[in-house]
Structures are given as C-alpha cells and as structure tokens.
C-alpha atoms as a PDB file:
ATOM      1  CA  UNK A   1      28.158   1.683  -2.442  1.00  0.00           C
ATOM      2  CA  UNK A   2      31.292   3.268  -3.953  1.00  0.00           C
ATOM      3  CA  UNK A   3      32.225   4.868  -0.519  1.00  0.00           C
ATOM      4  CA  UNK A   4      30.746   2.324   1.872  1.00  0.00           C
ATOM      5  CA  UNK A   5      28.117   4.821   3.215  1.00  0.00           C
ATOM      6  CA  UNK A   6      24.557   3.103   4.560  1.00  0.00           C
ATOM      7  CA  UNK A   7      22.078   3.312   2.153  1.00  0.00           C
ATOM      8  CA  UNK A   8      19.866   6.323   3.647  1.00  0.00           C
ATOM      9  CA  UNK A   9      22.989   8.366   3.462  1.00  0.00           C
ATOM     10  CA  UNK A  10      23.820   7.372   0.085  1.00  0.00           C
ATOM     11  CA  UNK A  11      19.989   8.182  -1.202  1.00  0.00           C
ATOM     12  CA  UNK A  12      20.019  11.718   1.004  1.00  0.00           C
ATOM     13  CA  UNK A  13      24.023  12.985   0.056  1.00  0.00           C
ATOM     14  CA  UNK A  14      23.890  15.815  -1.928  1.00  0.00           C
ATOM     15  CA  UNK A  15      23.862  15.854  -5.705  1.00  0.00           C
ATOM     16  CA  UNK A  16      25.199  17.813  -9.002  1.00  0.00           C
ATOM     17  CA  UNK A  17      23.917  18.365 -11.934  1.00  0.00           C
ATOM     18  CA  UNK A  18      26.270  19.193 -14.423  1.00  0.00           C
ATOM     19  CA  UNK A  19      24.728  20.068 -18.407  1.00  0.00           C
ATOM     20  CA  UNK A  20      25.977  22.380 -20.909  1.00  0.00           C
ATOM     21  CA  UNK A  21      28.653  24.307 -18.919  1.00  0.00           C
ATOM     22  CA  UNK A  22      25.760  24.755 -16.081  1.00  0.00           C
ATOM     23  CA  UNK A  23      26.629  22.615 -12.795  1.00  0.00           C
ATOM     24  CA  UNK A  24      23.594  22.569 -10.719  1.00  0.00           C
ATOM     25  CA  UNK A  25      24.604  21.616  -6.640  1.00  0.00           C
ATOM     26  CA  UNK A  26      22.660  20.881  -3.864  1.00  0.00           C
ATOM     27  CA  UNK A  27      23.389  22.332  -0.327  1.00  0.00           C
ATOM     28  CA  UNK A  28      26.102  20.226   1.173  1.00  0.00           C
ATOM     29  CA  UNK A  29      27.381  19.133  -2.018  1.00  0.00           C
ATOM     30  CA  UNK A  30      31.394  19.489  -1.561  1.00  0.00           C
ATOM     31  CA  UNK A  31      32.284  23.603  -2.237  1.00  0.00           C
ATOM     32  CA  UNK A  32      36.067  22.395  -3.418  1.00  0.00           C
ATOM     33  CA  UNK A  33      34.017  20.560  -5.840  1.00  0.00           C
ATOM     34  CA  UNK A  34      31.681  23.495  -6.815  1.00  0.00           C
ATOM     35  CA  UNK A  35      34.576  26.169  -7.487  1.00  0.00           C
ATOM     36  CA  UNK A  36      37.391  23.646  -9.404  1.00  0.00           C
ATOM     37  CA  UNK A  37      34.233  23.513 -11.514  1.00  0.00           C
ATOM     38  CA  UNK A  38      33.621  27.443 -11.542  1.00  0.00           C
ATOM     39  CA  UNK A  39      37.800  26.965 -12.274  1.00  0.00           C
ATOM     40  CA  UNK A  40      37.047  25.263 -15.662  1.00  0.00           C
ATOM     41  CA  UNK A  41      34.499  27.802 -17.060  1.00  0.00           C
ATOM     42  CA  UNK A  42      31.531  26.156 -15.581  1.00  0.00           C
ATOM     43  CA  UNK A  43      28.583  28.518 -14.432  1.00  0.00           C
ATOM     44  CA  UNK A  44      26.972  27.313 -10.520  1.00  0.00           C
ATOM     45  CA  UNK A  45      24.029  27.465  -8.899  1.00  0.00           C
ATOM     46  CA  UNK A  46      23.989  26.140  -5.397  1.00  0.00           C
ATOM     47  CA  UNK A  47      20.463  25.041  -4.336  1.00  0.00           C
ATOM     48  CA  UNK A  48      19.542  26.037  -0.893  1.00  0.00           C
ATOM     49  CA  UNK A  49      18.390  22.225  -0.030  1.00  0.00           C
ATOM     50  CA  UNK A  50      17.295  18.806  -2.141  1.00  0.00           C
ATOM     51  CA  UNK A  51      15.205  19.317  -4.725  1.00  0.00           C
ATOM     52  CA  UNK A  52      13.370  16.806  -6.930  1.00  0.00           C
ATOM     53  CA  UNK A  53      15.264  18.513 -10.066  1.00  0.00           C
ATOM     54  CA  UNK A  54      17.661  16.124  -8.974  1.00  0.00           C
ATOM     55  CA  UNK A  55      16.099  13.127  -9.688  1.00  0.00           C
ATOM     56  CA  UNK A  56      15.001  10.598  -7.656  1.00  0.00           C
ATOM     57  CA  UNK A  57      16.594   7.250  -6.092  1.00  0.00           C
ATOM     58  CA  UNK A  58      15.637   4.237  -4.625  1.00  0.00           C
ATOM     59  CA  UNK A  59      17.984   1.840  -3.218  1.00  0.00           C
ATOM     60  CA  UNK A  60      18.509  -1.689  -1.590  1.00  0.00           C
ATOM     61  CA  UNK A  61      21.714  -3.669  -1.155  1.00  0.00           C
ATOM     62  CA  UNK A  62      23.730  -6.203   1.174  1.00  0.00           C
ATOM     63  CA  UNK A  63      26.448  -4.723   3.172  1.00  0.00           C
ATOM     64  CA  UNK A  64      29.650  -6.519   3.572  1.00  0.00           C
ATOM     65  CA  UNK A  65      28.718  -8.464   6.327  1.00  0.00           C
ATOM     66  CA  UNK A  66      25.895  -9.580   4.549  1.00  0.00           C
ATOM     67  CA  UNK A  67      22.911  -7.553   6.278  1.00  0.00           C
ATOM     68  CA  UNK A  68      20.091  -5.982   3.889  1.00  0.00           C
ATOM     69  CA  UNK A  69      20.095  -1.885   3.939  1.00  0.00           C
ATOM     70  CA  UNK A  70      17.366   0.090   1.725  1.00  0.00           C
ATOM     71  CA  UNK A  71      16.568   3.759   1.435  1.00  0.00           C
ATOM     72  CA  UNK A  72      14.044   5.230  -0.508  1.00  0.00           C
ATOM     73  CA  UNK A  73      14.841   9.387  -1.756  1.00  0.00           C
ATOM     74  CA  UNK A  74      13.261  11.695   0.373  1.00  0.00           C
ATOM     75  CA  UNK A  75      13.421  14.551  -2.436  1.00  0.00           C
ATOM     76  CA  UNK A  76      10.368  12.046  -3.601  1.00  0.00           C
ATOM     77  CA  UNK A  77       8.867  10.900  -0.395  1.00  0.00           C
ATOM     78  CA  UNK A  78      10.359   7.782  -0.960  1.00  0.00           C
ATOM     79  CA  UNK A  79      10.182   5.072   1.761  1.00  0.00           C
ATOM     80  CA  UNK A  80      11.986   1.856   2.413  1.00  0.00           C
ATOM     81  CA  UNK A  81      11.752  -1.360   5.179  1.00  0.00           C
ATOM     82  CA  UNK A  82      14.041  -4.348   4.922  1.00  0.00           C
ATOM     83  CA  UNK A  83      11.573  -7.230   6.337  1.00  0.00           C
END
C-alpha cells in the first residue's frame, strides 16, 4: 500500500527480520539495506529464497481507482480471488 505496488507483489517482496542485533533478509531484499545494517553492528543472514520464518500475509484492498486487488503469501500457500 505504502509504495503503490499490486497486492501479489506486496505479499511476495522480500522481507527482514531484524531481533537482537540479528537482521534476518530474504533473497531480493535491498543489499544497500542489508550492509548500512551490517554498518551499525548488526549481524546478517541472507536467506537464499522466502521462507515461512518470515511470517505469513494475507491481503485485500481497493486501489485508487477503486478496483479490488487480493494476494494471499505464497511462503504459506496462501491463495486469493476477488469475485
């Protein structure tokens, strides 16, 4: 929603985890990103694809033009059909 993207590409973009100095990041997750965090002490580990460590999403919303999108997570097998 934040950055306009469709919903499946919102629910599929790649994630980080981020706990006790540890910042967990999926493949395709921005590497700028990844090392200002190895910058500011963090340790990394950069998972090869998505994973269900990251959680799970589900998603439906109305675009700006008023037309229902949904995604469901495929780290879950997660499905979704506007009807």
């Amino acid at each position: 929603v934040d950055f306009g993207m469709p919903a499946g590409e919102a629910v599929a973009a790649a994630r980080l985890h981020l706990e006790r100095g540890l910042a967990n990041a999926e493949d395709g997750f921005p590497r700028e990103a990844v090392a200002a965090l190895e910058q500011l002490g963090c340790e990394t580990l950069l998972w090869p694809q998505g994973n269900l460590f990251f959680g799970g999403v589900h998603l439906a919303l109305r675009g700006p033009e008023g037309a229902l999108d949904a995604a469901g997570d495929p780290r879950r097998g997660g499905v979704a059909e506007v009807v």
